[in-house]
N, C-alpha and C. Protein backbone atom coordinates (compact mmCIF):
# COMPACT_ATOMS: atom_id res chain seq x y z
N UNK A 1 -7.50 150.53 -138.03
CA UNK A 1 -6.67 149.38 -137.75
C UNK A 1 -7.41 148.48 -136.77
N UNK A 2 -7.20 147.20 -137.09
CA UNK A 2 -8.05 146.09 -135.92
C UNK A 2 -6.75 145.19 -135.79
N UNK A 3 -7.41 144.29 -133.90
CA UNK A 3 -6.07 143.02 -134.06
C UNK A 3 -6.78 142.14 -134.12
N UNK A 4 -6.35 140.67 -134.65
CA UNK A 4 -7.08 139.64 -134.11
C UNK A 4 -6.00 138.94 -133.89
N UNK A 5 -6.22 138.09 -132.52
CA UNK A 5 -5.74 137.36 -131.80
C UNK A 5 -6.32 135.78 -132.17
N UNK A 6 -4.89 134.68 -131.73
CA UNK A 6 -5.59 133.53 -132.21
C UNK A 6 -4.70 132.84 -131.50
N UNK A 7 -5.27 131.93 -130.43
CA UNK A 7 -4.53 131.01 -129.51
C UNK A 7 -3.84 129.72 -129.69
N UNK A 8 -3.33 129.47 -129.71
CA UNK A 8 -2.79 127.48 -129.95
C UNK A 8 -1.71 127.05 -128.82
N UNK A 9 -1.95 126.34 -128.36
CA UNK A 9 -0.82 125.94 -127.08
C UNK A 9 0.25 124.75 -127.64
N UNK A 10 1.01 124.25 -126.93
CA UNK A 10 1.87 123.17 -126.79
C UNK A 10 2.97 122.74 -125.51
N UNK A 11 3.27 122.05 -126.29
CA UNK A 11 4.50 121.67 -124.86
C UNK A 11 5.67 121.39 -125.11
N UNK A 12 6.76 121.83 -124.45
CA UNK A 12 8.05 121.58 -124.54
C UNK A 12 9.04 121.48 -123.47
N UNK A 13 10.14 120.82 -123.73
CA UNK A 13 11.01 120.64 -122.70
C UNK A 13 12.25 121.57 -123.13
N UNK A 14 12.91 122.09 -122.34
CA UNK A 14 14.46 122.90 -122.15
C UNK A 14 14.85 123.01 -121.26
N UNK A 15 15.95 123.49 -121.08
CA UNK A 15 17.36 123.54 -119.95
C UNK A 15 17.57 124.64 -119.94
N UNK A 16 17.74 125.94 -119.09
CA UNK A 16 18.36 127.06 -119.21
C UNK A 16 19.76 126.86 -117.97
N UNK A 17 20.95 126.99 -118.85
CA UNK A 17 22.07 126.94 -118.23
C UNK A 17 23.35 127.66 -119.20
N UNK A 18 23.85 128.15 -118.28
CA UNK A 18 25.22 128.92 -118.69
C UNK A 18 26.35 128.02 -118.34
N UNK A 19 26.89 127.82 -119.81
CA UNK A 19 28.19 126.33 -119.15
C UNK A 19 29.29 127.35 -118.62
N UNK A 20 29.30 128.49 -118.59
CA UNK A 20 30.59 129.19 -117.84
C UNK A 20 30.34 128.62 -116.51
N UNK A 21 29.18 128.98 -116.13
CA UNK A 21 28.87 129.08 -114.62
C UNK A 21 28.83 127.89 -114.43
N UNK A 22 28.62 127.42 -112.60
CA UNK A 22 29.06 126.19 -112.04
C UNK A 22 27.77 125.42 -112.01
N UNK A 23 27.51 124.57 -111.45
CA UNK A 23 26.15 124.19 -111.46
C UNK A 23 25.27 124.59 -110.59
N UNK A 24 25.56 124.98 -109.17
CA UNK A 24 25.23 125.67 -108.04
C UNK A 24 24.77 126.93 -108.61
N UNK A 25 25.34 128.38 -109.22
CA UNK A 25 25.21 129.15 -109.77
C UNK A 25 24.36 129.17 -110.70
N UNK A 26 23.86 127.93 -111.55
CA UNK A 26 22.81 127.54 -112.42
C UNK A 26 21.85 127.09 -111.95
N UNK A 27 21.64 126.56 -110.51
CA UNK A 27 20.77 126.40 -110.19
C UNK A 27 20.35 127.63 -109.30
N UNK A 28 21.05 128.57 -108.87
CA UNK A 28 20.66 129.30 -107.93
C UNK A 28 19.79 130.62 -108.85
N UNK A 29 19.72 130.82 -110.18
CA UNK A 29 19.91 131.66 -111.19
C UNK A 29 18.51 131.07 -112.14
N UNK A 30 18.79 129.86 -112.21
CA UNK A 30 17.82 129.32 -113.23
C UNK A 30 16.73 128.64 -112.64
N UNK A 31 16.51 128.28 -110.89
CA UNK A 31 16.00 127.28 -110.65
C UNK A 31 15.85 126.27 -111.23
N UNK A 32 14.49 125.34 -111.16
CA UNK A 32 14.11 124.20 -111.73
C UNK A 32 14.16 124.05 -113.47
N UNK A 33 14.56 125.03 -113.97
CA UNK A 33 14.33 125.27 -115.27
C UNK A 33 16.34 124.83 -115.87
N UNK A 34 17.68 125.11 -114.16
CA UNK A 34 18.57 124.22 -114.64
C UNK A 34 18.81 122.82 -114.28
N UNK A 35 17.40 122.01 -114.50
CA UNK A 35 17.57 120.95 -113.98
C UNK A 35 18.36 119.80 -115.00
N UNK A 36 19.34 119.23 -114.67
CA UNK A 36 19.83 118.05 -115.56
C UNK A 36 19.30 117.18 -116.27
N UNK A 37 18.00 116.75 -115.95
CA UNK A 37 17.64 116.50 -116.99
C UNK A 37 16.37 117.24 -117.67
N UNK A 38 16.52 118.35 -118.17
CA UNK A 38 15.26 118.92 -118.42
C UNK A 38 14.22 119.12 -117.83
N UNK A 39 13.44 119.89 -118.35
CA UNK A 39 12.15 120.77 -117.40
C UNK A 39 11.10 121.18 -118.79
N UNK A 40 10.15 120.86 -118.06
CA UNK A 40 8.94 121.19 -119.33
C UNK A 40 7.89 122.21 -118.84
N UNK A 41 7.39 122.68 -119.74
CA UNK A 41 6.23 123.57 -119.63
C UNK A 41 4.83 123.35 -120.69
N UNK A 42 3.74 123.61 -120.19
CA UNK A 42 2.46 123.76 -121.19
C UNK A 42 2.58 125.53 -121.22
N UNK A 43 2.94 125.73 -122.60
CA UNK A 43 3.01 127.22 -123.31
C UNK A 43 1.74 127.33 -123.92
N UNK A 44 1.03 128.33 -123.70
CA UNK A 44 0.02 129.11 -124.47
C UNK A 44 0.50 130.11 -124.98
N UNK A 45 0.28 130.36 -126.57
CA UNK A 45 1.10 131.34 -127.13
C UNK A 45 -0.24 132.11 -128.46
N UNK A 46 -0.31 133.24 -127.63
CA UNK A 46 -0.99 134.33 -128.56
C UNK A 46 -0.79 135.04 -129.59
N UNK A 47 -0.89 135.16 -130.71
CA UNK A 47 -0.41 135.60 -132.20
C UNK A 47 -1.29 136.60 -132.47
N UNK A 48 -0.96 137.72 -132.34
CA UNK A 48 -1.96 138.80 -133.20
C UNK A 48 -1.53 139.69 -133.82
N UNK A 49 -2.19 139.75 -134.96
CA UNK A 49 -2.06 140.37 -136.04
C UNK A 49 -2.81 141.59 -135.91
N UNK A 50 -2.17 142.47 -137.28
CA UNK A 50 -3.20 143.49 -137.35
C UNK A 50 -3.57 144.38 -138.86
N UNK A 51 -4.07 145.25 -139.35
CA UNK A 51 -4.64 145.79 -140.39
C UNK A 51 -6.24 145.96 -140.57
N UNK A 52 -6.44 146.11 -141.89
CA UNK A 52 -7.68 146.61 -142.15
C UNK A 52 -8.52 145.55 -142.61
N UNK A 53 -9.65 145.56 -142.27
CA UNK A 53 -10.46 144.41 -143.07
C UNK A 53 -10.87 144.36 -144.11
N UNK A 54 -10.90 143.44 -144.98
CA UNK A 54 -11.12 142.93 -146.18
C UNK A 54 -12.38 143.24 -146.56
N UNK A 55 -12.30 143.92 -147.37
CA UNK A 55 -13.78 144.61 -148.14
C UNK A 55 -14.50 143.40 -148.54
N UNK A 56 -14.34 142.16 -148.83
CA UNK A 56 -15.53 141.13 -149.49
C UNK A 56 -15.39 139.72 -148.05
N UNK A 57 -14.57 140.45 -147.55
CA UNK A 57 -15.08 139.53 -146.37
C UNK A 57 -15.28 139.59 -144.59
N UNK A 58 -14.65 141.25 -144.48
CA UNK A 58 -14.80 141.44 -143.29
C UNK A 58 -14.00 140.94 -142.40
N UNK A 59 -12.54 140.38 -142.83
CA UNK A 59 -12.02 139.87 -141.83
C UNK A 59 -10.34 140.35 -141.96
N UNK A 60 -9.37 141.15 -141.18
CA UNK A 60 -8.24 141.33 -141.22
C UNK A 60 -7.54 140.09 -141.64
N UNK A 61 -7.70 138.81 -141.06
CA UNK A 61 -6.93 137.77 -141.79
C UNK A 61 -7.76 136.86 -140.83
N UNK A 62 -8.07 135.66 -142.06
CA UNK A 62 -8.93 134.26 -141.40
C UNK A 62 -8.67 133.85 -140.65
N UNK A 63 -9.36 133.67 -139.22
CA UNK A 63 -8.92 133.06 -138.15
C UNK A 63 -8.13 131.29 -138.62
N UNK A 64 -9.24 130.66 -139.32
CA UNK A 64 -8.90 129.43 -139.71
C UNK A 64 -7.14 129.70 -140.25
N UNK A 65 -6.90 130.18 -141.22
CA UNK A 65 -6.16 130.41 -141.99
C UNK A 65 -5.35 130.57 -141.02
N UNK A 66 -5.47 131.39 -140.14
CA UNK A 66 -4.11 132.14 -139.03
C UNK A 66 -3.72 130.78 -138.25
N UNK A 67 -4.55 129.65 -137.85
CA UNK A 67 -4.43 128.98 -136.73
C UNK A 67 -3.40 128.13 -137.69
N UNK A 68 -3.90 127.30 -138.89
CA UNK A 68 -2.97 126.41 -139.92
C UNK A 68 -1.89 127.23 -140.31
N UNK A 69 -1.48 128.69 -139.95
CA UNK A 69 -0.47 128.61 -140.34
C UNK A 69 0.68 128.57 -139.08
N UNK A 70 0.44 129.34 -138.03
CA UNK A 70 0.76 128.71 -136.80
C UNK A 70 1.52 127.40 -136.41
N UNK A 71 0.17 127.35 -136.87
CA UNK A 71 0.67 125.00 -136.56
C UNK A 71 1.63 124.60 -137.18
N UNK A 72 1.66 125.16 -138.87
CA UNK A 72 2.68 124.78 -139.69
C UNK A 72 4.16 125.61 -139.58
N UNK A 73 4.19 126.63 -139.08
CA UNK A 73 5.30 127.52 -138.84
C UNK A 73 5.68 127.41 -137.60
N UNK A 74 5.16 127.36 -136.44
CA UNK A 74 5.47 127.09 -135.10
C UNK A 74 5.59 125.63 -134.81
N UNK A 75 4.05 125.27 -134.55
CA UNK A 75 3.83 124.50 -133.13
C UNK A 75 4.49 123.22 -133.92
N UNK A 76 4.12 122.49 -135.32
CA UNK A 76 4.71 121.25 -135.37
C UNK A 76 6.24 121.49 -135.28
N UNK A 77 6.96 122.40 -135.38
CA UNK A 77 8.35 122.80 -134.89
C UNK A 77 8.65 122.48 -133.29
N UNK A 78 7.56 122.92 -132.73
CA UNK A 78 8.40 122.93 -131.02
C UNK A 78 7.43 121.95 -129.92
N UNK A 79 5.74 121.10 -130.38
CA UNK A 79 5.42 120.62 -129.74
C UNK A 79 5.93 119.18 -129.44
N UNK A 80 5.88 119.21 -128.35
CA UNK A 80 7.00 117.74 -127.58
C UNK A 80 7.95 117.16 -128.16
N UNK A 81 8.93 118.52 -128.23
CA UNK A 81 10.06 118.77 -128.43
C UNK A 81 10.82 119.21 -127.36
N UNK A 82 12.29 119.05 -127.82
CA UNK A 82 13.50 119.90 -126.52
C UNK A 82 13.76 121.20 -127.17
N UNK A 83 13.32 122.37 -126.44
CA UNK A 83 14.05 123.16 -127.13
C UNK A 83 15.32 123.58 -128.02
N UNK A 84 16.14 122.81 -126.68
CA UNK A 84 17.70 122.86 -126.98
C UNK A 84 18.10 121.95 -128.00
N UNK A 85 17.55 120.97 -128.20
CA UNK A 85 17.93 120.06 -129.08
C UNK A 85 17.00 120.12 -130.65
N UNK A 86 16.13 119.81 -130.57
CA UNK A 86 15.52 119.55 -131.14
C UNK A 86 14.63 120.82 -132.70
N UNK A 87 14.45 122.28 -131.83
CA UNK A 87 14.05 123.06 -132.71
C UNK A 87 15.01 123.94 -133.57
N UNK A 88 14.99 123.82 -134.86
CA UNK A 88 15.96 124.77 -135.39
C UNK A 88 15.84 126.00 -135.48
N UNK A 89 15.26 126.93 -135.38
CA UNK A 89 14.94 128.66 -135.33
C UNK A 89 15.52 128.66 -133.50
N UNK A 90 15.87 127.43 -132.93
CA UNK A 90 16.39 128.07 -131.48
C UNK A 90 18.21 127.17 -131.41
N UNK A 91 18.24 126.72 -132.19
CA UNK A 91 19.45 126.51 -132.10
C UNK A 91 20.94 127.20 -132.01
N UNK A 92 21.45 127.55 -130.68
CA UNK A 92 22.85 128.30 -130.69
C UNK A 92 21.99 128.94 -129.96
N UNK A 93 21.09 129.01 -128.99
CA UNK A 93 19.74 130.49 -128.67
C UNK A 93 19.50 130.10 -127.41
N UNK A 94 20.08 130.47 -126.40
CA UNK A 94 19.64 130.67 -124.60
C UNK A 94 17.78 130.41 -125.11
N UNK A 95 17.59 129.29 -124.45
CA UNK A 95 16.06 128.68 -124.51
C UNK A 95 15.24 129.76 -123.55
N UNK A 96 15.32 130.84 -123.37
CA UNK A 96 14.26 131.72 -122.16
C UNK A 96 12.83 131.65 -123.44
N UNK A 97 12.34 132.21 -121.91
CA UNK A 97 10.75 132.34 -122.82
C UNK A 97 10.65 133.81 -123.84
N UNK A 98 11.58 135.08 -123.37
CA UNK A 98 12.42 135.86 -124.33
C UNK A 98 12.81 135.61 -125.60
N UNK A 99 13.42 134.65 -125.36
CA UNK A 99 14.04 134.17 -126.72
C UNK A 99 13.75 133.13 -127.11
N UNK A 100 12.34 132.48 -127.18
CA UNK A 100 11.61 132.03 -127.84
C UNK A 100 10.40 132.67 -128.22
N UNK A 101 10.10 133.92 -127.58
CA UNK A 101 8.86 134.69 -128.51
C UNK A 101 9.78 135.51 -129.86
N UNK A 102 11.12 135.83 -129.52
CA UNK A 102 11.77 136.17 -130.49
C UNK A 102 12.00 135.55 -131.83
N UNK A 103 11.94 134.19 -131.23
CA UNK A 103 12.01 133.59 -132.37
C UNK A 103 11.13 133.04 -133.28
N UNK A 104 9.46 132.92 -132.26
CA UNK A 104 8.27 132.79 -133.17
C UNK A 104 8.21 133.73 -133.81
N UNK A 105 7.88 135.02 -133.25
CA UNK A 105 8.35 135.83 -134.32
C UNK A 105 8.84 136.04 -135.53
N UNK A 106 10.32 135.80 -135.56
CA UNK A 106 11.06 135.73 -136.92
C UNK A 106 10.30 134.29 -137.31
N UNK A 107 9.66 133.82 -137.14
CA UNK A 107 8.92 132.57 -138.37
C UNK A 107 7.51 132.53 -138.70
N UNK A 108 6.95 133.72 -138.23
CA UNK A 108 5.86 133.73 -138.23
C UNK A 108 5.79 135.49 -139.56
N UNK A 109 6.34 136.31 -139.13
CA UNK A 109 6.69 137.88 -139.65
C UNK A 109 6.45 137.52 -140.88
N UNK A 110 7.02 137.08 -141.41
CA UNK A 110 6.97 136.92 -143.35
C UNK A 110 5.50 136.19 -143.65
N UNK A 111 5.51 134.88 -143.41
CA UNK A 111 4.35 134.41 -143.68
C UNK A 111 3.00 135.04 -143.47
N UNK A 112 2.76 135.65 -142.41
CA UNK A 112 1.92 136.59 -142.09
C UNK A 112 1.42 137.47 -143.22
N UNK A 113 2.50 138.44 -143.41
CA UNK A 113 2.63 139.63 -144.39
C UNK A 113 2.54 139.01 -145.64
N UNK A 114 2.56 137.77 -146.06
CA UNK A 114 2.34 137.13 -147.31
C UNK A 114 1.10 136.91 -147.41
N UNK A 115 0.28 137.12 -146.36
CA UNK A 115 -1.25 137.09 -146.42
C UNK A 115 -1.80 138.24 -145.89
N UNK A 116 -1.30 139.41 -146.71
CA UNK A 116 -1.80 140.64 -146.33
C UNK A 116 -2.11 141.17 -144.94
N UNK A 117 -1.45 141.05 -144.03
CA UNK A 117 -1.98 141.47 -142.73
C UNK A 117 -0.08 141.65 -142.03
N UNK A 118 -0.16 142.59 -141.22
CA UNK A 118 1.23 142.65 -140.24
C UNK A 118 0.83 141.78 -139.05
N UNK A 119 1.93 141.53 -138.11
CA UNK A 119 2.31 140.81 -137.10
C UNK A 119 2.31 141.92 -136.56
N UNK A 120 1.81 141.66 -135.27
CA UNK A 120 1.52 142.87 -134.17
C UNK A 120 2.40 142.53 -133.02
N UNK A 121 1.84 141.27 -132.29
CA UNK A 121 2.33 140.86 -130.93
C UNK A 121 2.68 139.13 -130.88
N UNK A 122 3.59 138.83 -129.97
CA UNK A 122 3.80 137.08 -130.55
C UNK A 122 3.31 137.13 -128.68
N UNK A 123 2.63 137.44 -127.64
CA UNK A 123 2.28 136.79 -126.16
C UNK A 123 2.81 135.01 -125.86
N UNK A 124 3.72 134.53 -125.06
CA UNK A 124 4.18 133.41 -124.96
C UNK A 124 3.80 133.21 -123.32
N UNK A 125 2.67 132.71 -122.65
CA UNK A 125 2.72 132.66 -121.24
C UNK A 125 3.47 131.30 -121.11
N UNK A 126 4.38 131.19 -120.33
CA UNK A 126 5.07 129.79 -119.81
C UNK A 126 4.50 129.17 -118.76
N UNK A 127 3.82 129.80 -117.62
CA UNK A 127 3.26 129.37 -116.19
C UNK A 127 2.37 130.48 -116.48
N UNK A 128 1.40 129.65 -115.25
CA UNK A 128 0.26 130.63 -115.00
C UNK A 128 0.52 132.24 -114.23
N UNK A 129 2.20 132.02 -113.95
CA UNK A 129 2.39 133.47 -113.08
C UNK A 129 3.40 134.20 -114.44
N UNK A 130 4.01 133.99 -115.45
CA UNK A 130 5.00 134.05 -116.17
C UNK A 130 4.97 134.20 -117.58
N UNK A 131 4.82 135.78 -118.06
CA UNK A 131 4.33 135.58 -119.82
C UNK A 131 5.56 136.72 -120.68
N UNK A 132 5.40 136.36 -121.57
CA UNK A 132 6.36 137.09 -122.29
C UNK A 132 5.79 138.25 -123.39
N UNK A 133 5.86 139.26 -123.61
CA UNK A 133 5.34 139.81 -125.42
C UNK A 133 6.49 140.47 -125.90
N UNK A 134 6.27 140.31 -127.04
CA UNK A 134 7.35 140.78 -127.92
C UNK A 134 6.65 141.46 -129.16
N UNK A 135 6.84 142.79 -129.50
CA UNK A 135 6.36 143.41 -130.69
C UNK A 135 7.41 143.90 -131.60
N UNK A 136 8.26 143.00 -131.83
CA UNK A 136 9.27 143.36 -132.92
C UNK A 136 10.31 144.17 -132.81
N UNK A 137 10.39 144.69 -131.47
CA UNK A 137 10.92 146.07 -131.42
C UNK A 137 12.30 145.36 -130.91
């Protein structure tokens, strides 16, 4: 078994807030991230796959290939975009960085496996102190 990993970044804006709670409580809970009018981040988000390599070409799955599909399944979905508004695989979906590797995930899983290779790990760093992984589980 091998992984290969394949990077692509973007940017997005969201709100994390609980309308039960007051706004004080949302801010004390969410910091800058419940700010009224939105809060953005530059996300670097790691995709790796995994399986066996391809007998006539040596490669678990084309890097090229992996990055265009990415772009087309993810990033033109969520780059300089609102989370909350704007992406549909997060709509009705607490915007955390949790539950947005969850959800690259579910859009990435099929397509993947349609090109012979499994989805291993979806890595989502939000800040340079702050990363997420998610392996399906």
């Amino acid at each position: 078994m091998i992984y290969l990993t394949r990077v692509e970044h973007f940017n997005a804006a969201h709100k994390l807030e609980n309308t039960n709670w007051s706004d004080e409580k949302n801010l004390d809970v969410f910091g800058k991230c419940a700010n009224a009018n939105w809060h953005g981040h530059n996300y670097e988000l790691h995709v790796t796959v995994k399986g066996e390599p391809n007998k006539e070409t040596g490669f678990v799955f084309n890097a090229k290939t992996l990055g265009v599909l990415i772009k087309e399944v993810v990033i033109e979905k969520v780059d300089h975009r609102n989370l909350n508004l704007d992406v549909d695989f997060m709509k009705g979906v607490f915007t955390s960085a949790e539950n947005l590797a969850i959800g690259i995930w579910n859009q990435l899983k099929e397509p993947i496996a349609a090109h012979g290779a499994s989805l291993h790990a979806v890595k989502l760093i939000e800040t340079k102190s702050i990363y997420v992984e998610y392996f399906g589980e």
